[in-house]
C-alpha atoms as a PDB file:
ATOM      1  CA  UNK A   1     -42.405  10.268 -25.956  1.00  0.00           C
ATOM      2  CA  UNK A   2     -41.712  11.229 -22.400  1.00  0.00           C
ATOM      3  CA  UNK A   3     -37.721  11.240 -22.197  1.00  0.00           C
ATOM      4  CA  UNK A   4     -36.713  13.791 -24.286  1.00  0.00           C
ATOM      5  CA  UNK A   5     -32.864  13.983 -26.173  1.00  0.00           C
ATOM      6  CA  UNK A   6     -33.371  17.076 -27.161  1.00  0.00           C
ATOM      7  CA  UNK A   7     -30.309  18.488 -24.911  1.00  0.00           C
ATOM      8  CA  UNK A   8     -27.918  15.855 -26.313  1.00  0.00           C
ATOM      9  CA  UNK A   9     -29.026  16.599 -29.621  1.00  0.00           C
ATOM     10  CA  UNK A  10     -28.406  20.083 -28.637  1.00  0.00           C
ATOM     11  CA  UNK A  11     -24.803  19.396 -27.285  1.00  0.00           C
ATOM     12  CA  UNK A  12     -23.811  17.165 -30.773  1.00  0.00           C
ATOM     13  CA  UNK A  13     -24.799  20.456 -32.824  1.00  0.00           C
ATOM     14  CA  UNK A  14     -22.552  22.488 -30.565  1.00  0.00           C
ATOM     15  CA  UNK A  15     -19.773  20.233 -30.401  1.00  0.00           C
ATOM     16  CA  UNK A  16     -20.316  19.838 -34.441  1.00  0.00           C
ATOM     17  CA  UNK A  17     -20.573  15.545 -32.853  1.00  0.00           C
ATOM     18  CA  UNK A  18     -21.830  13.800 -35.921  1.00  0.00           C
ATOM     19  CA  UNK A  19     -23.086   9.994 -36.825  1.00  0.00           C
ATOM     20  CA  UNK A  20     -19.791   9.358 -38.578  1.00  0.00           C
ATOM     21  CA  UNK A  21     -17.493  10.561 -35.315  1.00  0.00           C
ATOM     22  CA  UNK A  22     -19.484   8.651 -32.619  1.00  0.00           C
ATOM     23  CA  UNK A  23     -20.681   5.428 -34.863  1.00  0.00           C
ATOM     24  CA  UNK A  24     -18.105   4.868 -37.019  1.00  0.00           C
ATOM     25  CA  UNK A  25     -15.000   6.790 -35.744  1.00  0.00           C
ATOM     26  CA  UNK A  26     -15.015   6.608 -32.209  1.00  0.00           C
ATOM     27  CA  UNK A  27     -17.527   3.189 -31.433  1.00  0.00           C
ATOM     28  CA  UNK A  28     -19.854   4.885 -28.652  1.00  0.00           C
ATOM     29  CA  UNK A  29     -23.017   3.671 -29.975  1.00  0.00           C
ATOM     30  CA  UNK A  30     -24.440   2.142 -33.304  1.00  0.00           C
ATOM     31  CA  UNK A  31     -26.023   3.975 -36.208  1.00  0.00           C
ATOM     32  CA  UNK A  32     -29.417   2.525 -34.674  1.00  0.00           C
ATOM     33  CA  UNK A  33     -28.880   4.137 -31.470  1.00  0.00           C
ATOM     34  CA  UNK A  34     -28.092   7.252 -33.169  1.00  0.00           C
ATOM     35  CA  UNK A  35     -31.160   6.881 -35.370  1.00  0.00           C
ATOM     36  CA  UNK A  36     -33.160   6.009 -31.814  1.00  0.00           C
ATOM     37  CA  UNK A  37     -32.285   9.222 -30.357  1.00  0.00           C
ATOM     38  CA  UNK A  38     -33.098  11.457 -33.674  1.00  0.00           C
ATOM     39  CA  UNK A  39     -36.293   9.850 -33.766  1.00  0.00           C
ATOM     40  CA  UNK A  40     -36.930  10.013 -29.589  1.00  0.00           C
ATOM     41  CA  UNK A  41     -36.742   6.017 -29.378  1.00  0.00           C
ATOM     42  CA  UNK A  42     -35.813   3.947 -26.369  1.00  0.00           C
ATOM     43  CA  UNK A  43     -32.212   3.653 -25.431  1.00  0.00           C
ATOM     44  CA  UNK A  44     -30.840   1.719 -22.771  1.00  0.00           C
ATOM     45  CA  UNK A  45     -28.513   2.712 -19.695  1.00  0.00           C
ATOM     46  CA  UNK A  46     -25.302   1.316 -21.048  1.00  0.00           C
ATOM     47  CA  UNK A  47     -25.468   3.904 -23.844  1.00  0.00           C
ATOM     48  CA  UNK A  48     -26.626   6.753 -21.669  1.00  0.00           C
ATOM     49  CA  UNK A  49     -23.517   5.626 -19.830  1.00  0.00           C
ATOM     50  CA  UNK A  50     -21.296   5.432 -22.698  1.00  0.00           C
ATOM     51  CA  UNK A  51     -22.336   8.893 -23.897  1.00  0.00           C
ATOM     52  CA  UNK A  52     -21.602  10.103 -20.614  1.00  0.00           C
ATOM     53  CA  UNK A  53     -18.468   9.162 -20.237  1.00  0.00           C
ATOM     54  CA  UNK A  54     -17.630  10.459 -24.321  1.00  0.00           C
ATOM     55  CA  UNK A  55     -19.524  13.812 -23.570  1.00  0.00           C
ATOM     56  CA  UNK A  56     -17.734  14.235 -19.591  1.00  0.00           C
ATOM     57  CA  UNK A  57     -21.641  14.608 -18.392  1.00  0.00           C
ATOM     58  CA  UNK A  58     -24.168  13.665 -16.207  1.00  0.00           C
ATOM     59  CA  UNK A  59     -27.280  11.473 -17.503  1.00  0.00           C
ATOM     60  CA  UNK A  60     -29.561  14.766 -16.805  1.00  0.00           C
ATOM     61  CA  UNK A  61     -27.520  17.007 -19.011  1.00  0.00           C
ATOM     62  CA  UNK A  62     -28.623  14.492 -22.173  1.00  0.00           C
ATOM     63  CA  UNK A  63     -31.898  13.318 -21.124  1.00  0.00           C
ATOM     64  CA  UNK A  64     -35.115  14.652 -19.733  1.00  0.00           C
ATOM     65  CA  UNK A  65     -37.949  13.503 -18.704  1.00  0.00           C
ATOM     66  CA  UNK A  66     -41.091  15.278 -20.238  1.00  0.00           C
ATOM     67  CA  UNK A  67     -44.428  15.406 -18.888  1.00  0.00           C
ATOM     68  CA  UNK A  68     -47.176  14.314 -21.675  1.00  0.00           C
ATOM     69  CA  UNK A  69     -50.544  15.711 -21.697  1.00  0.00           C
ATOM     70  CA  UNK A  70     -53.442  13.497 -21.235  1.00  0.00           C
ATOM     71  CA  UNK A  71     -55.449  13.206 -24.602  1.00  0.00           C
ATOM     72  CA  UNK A  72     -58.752  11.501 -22.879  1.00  0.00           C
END
């Protein structure tokens, strides 16, 4: 998968963020979103946005694009 979430997964840890407080408590995404992102699934902008404007970030300080080596 070439976006990686690995620095908003990062940032949840750190902030101790968990599926309960941003699903359930505070409504910023759905469990499936939060399942898409532990898995490195598609998300859309409006939840990049969303997460954004819960986390006080920029969309680079979540997401990242990752080069993938060519298996051929």
């Amino acid at each position: 998968m070439p976006i990686s979430y690995s620095k908003l997964l990062k940032i949840f840890e750190e902030k101790g963020i968990t599926s309960y407080t941003v699903t359930k408590k505070e409504k910023i995404i759905g469990q499936a979103t939060w399942k898409k992102i532990h898995e490195g699934g598609h998300i859309d902008t409006r939840t990049i946005e969303a997460l954004c404007k819960y986390l006080n970030c920029q969309p680079g300080d979540i997401i990242e694009y990752v080069e993938q080596e060519n298996t051929e």
